[in-house]
Protein backbone atom coordinates (compact mmCIF):
# COMPACT_ATOMS: atom_id res chain seq x y z
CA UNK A 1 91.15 127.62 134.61
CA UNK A 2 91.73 129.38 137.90
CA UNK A 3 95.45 130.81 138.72
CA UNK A 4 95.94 128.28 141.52
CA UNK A 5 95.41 125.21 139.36
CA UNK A 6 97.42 126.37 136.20
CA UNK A 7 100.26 126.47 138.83
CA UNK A 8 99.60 123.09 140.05
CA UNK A 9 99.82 122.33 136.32
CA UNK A 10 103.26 123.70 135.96
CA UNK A 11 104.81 122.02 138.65
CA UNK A 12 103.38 118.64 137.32
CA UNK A 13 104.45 119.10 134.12
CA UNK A 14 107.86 119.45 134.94
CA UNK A 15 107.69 115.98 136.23
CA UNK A 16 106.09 114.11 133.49
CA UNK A 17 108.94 116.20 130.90
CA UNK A 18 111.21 114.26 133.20
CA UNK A 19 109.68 111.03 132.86
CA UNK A 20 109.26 111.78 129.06
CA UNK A 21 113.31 112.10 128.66
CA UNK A 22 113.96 108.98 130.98
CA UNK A 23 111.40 107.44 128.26
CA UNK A 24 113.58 108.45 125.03
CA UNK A 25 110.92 111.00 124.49
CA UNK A 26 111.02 114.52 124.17
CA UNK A 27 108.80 116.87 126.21
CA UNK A 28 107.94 120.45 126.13
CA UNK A 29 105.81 122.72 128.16
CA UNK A 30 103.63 125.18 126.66
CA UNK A 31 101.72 127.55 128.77
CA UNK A 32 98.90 128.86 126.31
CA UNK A 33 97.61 127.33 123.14
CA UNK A 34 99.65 130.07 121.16
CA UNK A 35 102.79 128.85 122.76
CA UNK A 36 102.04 125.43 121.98
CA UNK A 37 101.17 126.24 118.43
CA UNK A 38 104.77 128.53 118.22
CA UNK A 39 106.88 125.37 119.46
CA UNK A 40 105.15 122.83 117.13
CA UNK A 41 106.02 124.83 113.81
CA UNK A 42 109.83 125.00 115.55
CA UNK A 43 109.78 121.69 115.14
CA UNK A 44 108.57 120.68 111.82
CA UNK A 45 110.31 121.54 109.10
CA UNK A 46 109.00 123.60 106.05
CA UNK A 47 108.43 120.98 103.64
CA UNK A 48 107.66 118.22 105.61
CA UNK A 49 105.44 115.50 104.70
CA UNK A 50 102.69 115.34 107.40
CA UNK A 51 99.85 112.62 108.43
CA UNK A 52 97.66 112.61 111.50
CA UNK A 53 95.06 110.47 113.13
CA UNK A 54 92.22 111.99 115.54
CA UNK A 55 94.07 114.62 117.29
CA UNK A 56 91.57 117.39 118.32
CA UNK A 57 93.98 119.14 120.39
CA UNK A 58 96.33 120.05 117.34
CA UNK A 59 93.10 121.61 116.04
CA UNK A 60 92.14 123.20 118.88
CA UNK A 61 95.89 124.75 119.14
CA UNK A 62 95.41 125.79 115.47
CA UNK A 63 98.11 123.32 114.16
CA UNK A 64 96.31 121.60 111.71
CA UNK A 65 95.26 124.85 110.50
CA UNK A 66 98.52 126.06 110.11
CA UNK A 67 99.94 123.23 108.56
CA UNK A 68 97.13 123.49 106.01
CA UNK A 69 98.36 126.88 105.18
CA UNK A 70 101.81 126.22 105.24
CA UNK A 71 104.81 125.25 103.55
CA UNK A 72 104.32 121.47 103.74
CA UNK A 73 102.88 118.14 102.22
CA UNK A 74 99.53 117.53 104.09
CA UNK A 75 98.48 114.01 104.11
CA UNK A 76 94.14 115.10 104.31
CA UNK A 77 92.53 111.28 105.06
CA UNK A 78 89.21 113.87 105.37
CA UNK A 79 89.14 114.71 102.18
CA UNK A 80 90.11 112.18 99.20
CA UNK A 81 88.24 109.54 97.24
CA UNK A 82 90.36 107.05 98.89
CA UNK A 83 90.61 107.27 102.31
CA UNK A 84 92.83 103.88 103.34
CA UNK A 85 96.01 105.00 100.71
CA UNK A 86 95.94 108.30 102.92
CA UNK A 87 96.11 106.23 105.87
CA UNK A 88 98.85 104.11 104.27
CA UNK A 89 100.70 107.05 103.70
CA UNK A 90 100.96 108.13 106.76
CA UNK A 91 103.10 105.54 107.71
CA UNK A 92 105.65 106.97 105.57
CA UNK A 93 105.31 110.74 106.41
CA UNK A 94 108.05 112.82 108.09
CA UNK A 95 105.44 113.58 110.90
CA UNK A 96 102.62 112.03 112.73
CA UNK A 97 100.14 114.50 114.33
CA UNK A 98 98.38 112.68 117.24
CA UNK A 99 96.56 113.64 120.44
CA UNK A 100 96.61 111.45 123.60
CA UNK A 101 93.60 110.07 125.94
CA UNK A 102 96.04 109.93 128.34
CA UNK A 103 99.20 110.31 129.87
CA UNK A 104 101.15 109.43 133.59
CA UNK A 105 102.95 111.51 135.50
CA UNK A 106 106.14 110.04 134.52
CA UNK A 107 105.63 109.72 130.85
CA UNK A 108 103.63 106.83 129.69
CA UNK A 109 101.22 107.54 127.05
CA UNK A 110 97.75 106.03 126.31
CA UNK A 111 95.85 105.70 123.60
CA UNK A 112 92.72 103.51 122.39
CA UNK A 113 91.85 103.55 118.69
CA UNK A 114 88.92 101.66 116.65
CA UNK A 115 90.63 101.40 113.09
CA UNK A 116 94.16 101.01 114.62
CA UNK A 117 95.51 103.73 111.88
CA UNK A 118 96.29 105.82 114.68
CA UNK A 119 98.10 103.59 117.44
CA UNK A 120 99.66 101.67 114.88
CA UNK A 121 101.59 105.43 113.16
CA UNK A 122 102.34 105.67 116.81
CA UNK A 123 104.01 102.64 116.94
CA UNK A 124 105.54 102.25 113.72
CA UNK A 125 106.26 104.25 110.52
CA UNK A 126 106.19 107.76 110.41
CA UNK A 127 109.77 109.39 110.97
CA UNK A 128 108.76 111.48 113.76
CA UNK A 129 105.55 111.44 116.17
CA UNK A 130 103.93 115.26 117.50
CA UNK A 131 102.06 114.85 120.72
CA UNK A 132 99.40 117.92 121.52
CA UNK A 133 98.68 117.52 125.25
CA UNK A 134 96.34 119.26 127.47
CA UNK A 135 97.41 118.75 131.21
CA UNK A 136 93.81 117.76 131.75
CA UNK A 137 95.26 114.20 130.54
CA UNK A 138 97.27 113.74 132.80
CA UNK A 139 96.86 110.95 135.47
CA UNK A 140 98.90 109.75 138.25
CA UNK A 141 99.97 106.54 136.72
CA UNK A 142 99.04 103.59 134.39
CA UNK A 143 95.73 101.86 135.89
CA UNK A 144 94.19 105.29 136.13
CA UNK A 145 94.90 106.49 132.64
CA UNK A 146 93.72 103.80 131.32
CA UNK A 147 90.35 104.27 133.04
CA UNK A 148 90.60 108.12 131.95
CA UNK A 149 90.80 106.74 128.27
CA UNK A 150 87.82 104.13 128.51
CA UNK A 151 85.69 105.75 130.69
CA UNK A 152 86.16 109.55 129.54
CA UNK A 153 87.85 109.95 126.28
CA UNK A 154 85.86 106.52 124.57
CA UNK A 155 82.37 107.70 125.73
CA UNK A 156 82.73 111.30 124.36
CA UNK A 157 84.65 110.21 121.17
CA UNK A 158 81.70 107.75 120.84
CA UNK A 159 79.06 110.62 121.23
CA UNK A 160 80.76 112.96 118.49
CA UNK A 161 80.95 109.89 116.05
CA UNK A 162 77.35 109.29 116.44
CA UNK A 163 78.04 105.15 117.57
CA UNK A 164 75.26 102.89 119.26
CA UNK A 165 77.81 101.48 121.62
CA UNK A 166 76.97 101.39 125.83
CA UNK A 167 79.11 103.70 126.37
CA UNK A 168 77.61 106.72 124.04
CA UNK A 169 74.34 106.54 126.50
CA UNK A 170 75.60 105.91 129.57
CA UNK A 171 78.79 108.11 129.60
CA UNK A 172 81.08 105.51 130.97
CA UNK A 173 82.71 102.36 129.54
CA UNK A 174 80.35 99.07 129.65
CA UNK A 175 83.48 96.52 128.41
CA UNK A 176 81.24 96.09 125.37
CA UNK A 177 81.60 94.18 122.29
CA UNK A 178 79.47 95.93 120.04
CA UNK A 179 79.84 96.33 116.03
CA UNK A 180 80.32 100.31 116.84
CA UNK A 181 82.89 100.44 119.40
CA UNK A 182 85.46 102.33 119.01
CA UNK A 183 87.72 100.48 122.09
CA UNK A 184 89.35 98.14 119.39
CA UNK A 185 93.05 98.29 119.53
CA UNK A 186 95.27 99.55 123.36
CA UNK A 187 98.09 101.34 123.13
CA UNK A 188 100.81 101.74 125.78
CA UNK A 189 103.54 103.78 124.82
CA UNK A 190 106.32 103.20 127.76
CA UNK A 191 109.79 103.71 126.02
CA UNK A 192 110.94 104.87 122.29
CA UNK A 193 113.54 102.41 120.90
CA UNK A 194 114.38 105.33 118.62
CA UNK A 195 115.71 108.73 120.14
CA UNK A 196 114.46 112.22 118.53
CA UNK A 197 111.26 110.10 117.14
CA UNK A 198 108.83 110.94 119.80
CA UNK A 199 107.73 114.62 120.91
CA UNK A 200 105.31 115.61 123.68
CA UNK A 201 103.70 119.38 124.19
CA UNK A 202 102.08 119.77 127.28
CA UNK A 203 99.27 122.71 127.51
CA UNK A 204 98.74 124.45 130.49
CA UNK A 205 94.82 124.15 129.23
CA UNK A 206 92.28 121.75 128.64
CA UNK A 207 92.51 120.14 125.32
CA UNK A 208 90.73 117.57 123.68
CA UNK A 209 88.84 114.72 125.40
């Protein structure tokens, strides 16, 4: 990333933080993947009980990691004999690692999920929700990230699964209805009814898909 767009970046993000808090959410800003990292173990407790859906960004800011390592209850869904009571679990964990496809410049985040596992923690369940942003997510407002999530996040999230849907060989959403997709279940996350429960790290970098 060149100098003058990370401080287009930072600008931005200080007005989607603002639209976070007049959401009920709360934002940070992180300027390098080791800030990011240093702010999301400030947050969680040692001890916690943690879940997460797909959320390539908390890999890629070596959260997951971490967490793995660390002083707390990991929830794997990758690796037990019994996948869905991991995913049922998560509902009741202290904390919900997610990424985002996208999210506006004042605060509304998007998400599209095939299972539902993921939108639905989002929604409902786990105690607290841990957003890993990269500012390449962001999008001026709702129509667009939508379209960011369908026609750039779906496609490539289709691709790494290895799914015959339209989408995986043409690079761009086809509406489809096919057994594989993965466009399933739409999440708009607009306000959070509960204060303290939602929690947003923007990256100055580009993260995820």
């Amino acid at each position: 990333m060149n100098e003058m767009t990370a401080k287009r970046n930072r600008l931005l993000a200080q007005k989607v933080l603002k639209g976070l808090q007049s959401r009920n959410m709360s934002g940070y800003y992180a300027e390098t993947k080791e800030e990011a990292l240093k702010q999301a173990l400030d947050l969680i407790p040692t001890g916690s009980v943690i879940a997460m859906g797909g959320a390539t960004s908390a890999w890629e800011v070596g959260l997951v990691e971490a967490i793995k390592q660390g002083d707390y209850r990991f929830i794997d869904r990758d690796h037990t004999d019994d996948k869905r009571a991991a995913m049922l679990a998560a509902y009741d964990a202290d904390w919900f690692l997610s990424g985002a496809n996208a999210i506006t410049e004042d605060g509304v985040l998007v998400n599209i999920d095939g299972n539902a596992n993921r939108v639905s923690a989002i929604a409902q369940g786990p105690k607290h929700v841990l957003f890993v942003v990269g500012m390449n997510k962001v999008c001026p407002d709702a129509d667009t990230a939508m379209k960011r999530a369908r026609n750039v996040a779906a496609p490539v999230n289709a691709q790494r699964f290895g799914l015959n849907t339209p989408c995986a060989k043409t690079g761009s959403c086809m509406d489809c209805k096919s057994p594989d997709t993965i466009c399933c279940q739409f999440l708009t996350t607009r306000y959070s009814k509960h204060p303290g429960r939602i929690h947003v790290i923007l990256v100055n970098e580009e993260l995820g898909f």
